[in-house]
Protein backbone atom coordinates (compact mmCIF):
# COMPACT_ATOMS: atom_id res chain seq x y z
CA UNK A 1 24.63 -19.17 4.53
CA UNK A 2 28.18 -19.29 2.81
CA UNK A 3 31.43 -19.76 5.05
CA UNK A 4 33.21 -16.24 4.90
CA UNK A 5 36.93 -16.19 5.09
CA UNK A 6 39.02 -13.21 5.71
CA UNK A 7 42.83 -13.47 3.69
CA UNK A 8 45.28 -11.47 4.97
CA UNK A 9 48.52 -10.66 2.35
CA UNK A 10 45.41 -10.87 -0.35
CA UNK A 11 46.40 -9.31 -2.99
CA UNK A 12 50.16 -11.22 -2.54
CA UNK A 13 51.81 -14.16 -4.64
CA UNK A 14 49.74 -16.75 -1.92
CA UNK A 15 47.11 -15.12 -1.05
CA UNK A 16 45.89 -14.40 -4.40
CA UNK A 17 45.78 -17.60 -5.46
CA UNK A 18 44.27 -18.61 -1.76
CA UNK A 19 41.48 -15.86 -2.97
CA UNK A 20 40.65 -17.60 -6.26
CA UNK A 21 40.12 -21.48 -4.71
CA UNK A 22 38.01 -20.17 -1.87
CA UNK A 23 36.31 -18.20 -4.35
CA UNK A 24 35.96 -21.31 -6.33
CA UNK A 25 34.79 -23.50 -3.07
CA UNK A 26 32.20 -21.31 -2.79
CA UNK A 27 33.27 -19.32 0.06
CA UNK A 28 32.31 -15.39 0.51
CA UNK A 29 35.87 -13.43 0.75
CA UNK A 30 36.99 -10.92 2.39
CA UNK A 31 40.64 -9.66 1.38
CA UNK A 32 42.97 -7.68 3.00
CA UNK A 33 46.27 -6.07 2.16
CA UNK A 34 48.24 -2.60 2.82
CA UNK A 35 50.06 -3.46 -0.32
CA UNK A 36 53.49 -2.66 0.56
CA UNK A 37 54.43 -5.81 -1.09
CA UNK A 38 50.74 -6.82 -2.92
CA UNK A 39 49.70 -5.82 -6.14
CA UNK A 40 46.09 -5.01 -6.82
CA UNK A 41 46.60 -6.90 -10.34
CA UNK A 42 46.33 -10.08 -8.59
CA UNK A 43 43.06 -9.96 -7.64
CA UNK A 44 41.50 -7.44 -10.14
CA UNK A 45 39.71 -10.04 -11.66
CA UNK A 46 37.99 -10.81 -8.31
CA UNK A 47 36.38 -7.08 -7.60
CA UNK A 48 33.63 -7.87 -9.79
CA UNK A 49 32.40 -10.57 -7.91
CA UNK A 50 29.49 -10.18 -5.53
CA UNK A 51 31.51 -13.28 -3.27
CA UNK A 52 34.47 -10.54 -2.91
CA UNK A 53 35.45 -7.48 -1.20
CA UNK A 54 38.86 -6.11 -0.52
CA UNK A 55 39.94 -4.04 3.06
CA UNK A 56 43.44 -1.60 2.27
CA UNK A 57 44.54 -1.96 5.66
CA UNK A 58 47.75 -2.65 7.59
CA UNK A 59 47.09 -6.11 9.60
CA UNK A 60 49.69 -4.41 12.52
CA UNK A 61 46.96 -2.09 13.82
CA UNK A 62 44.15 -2.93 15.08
CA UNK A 63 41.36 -5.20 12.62
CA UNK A 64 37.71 -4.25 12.44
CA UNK A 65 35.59 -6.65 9.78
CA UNK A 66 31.74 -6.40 9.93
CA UNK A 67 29.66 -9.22 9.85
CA UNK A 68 30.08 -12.90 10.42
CA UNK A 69 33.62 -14.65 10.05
CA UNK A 70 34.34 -18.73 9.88
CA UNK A 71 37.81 -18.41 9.00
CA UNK A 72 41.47 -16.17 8.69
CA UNK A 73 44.39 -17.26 6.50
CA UNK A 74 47.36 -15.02 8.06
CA UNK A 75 49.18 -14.52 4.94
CA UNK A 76 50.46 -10.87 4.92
CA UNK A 77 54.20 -10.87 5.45
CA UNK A 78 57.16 -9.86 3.10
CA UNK A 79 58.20 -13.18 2.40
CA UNK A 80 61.72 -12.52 0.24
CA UNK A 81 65.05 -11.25 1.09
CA UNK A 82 65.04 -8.30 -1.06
CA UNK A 83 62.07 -7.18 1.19
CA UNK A 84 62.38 -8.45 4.34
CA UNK A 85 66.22 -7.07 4.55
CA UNK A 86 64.81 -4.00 3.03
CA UNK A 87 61.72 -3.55 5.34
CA UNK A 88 62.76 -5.27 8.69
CA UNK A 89 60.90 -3.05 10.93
CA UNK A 90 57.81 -3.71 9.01
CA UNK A 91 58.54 -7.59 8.96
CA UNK A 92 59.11 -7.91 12.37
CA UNK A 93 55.64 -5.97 13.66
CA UNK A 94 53.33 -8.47 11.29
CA UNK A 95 54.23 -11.36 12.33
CA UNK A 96 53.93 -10.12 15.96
CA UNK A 97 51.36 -7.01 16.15
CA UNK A 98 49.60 -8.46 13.08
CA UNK A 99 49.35 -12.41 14.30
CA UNK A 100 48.47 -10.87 17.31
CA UNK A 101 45.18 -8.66 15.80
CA UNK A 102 44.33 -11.78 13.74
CA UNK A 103 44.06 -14.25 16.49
CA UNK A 104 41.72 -11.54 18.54
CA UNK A 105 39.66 -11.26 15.66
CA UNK A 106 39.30 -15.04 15.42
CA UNK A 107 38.13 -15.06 18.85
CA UNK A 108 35.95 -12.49 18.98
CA UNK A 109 34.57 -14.32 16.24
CA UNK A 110 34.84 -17.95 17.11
CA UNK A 111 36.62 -18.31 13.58
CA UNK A 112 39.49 -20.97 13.17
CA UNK A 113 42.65 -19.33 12.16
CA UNK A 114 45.65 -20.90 10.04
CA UNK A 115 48.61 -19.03 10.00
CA UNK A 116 51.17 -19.12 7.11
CA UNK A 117 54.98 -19.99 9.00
CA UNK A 118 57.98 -21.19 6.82
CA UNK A 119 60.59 -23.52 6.37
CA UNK A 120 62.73 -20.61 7.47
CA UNK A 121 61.68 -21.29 11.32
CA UNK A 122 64.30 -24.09 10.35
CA UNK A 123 67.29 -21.63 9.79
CA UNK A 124 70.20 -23.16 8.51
CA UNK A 125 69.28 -27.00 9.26
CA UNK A 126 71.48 -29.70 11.24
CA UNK A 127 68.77 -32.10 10.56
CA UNK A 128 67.55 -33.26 6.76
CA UNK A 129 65.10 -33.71 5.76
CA UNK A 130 63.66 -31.46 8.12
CA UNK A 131 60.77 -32.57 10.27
CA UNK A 132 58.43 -31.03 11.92
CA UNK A 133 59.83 -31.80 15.56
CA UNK A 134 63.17 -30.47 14.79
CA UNK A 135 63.40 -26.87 16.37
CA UNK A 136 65.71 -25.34 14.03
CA UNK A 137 69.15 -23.95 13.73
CA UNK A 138 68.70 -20.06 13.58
CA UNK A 139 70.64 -16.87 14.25
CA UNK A 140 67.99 -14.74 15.79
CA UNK A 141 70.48 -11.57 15.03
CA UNK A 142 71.97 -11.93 11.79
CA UNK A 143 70.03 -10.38 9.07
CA UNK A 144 67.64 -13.01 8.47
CA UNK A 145 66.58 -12.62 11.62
CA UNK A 146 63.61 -10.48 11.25
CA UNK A 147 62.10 -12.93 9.41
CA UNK A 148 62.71 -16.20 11.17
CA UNK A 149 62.15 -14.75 14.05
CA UNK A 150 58.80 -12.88 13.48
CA UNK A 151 57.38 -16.36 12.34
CA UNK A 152 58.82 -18.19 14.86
CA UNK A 153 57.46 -16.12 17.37
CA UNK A 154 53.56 -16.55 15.36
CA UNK A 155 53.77 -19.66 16.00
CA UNK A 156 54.56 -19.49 19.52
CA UNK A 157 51.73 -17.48 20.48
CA UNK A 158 49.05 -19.09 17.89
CA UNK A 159 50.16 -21.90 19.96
CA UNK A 160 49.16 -19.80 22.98
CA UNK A 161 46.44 -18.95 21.76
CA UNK A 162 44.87 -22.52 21.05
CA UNK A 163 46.36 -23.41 24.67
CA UNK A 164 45.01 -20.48 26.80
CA UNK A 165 42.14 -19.80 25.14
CA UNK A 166 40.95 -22.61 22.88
CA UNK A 167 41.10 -21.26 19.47
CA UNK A 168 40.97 -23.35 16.92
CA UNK A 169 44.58 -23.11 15.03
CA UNK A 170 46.17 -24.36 12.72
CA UNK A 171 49.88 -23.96 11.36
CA UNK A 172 51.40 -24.58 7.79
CA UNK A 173 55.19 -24.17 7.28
CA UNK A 174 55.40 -23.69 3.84
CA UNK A 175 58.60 -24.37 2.14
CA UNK A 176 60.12 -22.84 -1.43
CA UNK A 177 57.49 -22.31 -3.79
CA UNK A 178 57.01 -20.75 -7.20
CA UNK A 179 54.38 -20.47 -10.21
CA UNK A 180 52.72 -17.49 -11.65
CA UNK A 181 51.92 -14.48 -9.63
CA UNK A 182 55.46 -14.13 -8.27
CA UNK A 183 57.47 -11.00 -8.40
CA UNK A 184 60.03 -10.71 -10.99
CA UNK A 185 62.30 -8.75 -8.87
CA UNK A 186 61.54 -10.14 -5.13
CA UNK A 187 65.28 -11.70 -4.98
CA UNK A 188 63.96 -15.68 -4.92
CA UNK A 189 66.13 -17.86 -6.90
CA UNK A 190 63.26 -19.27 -9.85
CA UNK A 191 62.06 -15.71 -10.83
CA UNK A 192 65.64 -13.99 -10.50
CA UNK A 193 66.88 -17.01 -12.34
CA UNK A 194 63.99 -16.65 -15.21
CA UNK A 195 64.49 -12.70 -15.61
CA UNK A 196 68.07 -12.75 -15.58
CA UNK A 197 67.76 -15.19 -18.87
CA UNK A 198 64.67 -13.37 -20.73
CA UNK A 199 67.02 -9.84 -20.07
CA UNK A 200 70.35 -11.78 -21.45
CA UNK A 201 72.68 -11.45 -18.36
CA UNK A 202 74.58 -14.15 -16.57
CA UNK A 203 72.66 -16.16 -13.67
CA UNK A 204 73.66 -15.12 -10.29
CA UNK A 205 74.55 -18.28 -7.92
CA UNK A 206 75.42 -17.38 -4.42
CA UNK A 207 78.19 -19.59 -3.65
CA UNK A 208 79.06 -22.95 -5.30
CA UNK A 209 75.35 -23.64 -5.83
CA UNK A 210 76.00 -27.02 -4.31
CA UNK A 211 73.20 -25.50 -1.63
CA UNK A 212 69.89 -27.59 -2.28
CA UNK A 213 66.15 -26.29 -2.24
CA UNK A 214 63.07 -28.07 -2.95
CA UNK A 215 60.49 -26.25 -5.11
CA UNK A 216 56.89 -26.98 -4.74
CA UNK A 217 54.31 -25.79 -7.39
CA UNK A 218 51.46 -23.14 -5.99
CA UNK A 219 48.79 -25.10 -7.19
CA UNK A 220 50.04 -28.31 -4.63
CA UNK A 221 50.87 -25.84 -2.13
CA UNK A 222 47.12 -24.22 -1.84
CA UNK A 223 45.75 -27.54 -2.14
CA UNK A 224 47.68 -28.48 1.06
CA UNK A 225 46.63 -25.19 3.07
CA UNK A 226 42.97 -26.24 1.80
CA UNK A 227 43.10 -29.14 3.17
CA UNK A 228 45.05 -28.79 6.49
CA UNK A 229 42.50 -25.55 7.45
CA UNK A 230 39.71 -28.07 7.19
CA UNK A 231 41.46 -30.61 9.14
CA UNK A 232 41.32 -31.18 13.04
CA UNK A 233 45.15 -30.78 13.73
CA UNK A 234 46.50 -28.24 15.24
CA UNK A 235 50.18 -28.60 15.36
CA UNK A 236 52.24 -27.28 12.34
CA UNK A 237 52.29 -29.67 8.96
CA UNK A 238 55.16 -29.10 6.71
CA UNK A 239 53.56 -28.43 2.87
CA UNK A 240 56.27 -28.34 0.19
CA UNK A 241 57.74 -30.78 -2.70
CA UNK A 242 60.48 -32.79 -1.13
CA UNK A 243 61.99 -33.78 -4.34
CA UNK A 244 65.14 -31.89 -3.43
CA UNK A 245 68.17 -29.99 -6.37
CA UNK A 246 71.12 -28.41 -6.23
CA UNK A 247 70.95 -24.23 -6.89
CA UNK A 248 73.61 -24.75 -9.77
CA UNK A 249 71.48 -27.49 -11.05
CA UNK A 250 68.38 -25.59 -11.02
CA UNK A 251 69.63 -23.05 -12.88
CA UNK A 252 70.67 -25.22 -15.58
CA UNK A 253 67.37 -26.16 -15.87
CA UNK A 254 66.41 -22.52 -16.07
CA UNK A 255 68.73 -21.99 -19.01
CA UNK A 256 67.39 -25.42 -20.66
CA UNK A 257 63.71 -24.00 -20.39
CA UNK A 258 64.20 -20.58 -21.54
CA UNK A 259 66.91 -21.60 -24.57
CA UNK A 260 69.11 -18.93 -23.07
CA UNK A 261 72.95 -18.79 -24.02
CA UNK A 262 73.97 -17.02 -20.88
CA UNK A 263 76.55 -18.01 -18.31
CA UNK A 264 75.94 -19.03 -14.44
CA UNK A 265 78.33 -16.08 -12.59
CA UNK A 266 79.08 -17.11 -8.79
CA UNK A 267 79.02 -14.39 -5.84
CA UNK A 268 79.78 -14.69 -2.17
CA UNK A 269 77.04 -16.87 -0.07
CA UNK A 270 74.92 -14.14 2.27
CA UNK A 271 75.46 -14.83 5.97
CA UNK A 272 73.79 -17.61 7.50
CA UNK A 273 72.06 -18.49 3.78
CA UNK A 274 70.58 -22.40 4.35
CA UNK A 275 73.15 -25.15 2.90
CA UNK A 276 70.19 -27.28 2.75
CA UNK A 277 66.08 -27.10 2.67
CA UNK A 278 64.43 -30.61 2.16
CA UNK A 279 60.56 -31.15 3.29
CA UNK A 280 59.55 -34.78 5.59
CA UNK A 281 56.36 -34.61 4.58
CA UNK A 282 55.18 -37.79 6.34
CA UNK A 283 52.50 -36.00 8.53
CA UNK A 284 51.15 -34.01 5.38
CA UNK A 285 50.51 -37.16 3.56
CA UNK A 286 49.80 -39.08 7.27
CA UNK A 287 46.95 -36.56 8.26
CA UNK A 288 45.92 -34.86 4.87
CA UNK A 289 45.92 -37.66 2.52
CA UNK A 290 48.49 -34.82 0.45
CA UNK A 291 51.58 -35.15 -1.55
CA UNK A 292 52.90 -32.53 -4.92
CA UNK A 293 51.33 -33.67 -7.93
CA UNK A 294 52.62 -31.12 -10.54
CA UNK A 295 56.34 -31.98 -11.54
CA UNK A 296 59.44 -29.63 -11.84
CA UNK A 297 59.28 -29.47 -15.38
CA UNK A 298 55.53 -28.86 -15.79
CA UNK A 299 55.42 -26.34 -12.97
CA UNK A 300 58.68 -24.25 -14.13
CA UNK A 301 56.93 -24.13 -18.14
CA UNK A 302 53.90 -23.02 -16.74
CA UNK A 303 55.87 -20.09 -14.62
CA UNK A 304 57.82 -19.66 -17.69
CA UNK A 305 55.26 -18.71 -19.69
CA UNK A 306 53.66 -16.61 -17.08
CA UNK A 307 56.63 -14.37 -17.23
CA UNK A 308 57.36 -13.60 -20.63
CA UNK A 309 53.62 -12.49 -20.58
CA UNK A 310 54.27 -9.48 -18.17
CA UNK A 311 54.76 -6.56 -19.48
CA UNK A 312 58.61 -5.88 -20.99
CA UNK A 313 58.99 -3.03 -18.24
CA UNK A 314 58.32 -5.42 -15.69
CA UNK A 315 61.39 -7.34 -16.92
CA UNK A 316 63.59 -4.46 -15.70
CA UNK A 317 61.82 -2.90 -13.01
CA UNK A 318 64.74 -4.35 -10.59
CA UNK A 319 66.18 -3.68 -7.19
CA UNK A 320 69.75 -3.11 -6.51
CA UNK A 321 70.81 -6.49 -6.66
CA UNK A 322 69.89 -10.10 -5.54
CA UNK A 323 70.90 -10.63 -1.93
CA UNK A 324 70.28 -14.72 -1.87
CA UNK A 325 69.13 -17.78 -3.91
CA UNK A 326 66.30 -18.41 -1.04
């Protein structure tokens, strides 16, 4: 009989890709989203596949899926400052109520669970790199808040959970990561970056863009959650590309790539906005045998490309304005 896998956040940036490799591993696949920030065009392709079916439900209430289940990726969360600042509530109850809901399902089913935490857990880091012992440096009140502190609070109690009761965890903090799929207008620094240049406006920076991020391709980053979910370890495992740059760098890269004769135009830095985000990915490459293999270059053409695809509406369909260069 084929494993079946339940994805939560399915029809997301992550979780849709997540959809297509277990898909391709040969893994039945159940997907579930309440599409507040999904979009059903991610996984389209997949509803014509016998291996797929799709549940429009909100992971915060309570979970009923028929039938057998091996495994649960918790990947529904807004995962951007544009939505997590705009729907905190909402942010704060799924990685709580939902983590909660996902690790009773796993053990009413005896199905190992991996949960999707975040560099963010870090906060604003007094350690760099940052490792996966360091316990962060993080404001549980400021407006980022919601967020670091719902997934620092799914960890704690997958934690319990694999304590108490013995279920088999496991914990990915996943650090920046872009490629095709991602929103145009979800507030992250590559995709604000790339539609800011295809619509001819300046480049936002939040402050001097000396602040540093390290961007990992999606295709690494789902070959990392692959193989960490079918590992035996149970503590988290940073996955992300530590080949670290400078925001004002990156977004001369951006303007490189897309030809653009724009400007770079400098705003105040948000409040309590990371100086610094750099990946030790010693036990991913320790324990997993993983490292990146697709380079900056490569992996930013590839987005590129994806982008000036979309639809031109999609190029303007655009919140208020960019809150931070996460």
């Amino acid at each position: 009989m084929a494993k079946r896998i339940l994805i939560t956040g399915a029809a997301g940036f992550l979780g849709s890709h997540l959809c297509d490799r277990f898909i391709k591993e040969g893994y039945n696949v159940v997907g579930m989203d309440n599409l507040i920030t999904g979009d059903l065009r991610n996984i389209e392709h997949l509803f014509k596949l016998e291996q797929f079916e799709f549940y429009h439900h909100d992971v915060s209430k309570f979970i009923h899926v028929p039938g057998h289940i091996d495994y649960i990726l918790h990947f529904a969360s807004p995962a951007s400052p544009i939505d997590y600042l705009k729907i905190p509530i909402q942010t704060l109850k799924v990685g709580s109520l939902g983590t909660h809901n996902c690790l009773g399902l796993a053990k009413s089913k005896g199905a190992r669970m991996l949960i999707a935490s975040t560099s963010e857990i870090y906060g604003d880091p007094a350690v760099h790199p940052q490792t996966e012992e360091y316990w962060g440096n993080v404001n549980p009140i400021g407006p980022r808040g919601v967020y670091d502190e719902a997934k620092r609070f799914q960890e704690a109690i997958t934690m319990a959970y694999h304590t108490f009761h013995g279920l088999e965890t496991r914990i990915v903090r996943i650090f920046n990561t872009y490629g095709p799929r991602m929103r145009l207008n979800d507030g992250r620094a590559l995709p604000a970056f790339i539609g800011q240049a295809l619509r001819g406006e300046d480049l936002t920076l939040f402050g001097d863009g000396s602040q540093t991020r390290s961007f990992c391709y999606v295709d690494d980053l789902i070959e990392g959650i692959y193989r960490l979910l079918l590992s035996d370890y149970a503590y988290p495992v940073n996955i992300g590309n530590p080949n670290e740059i400078s925001l004002k760098d990156f977004a001369e890269e951006v303007l490189k790539l897309t030809g653009s004769s724009v400007k770079i135009a400098y705003k105040p830095l948000p409040v309590d906005d990371p100086k610094q985000r750099q990946p030790d990915i010693s036990k991913a490459k320790e324990i997993l045998g993983w490292e990146p293999k697709v380079d900056r270059a490569e992996g930013l053409k590839k987005t590129y490309e994806y982008f000036k695809s979309l639809p031109k509406e999609e190029l303007y369909k655009l919140p208020k304005e960019f809150t931070s260069n996460k």
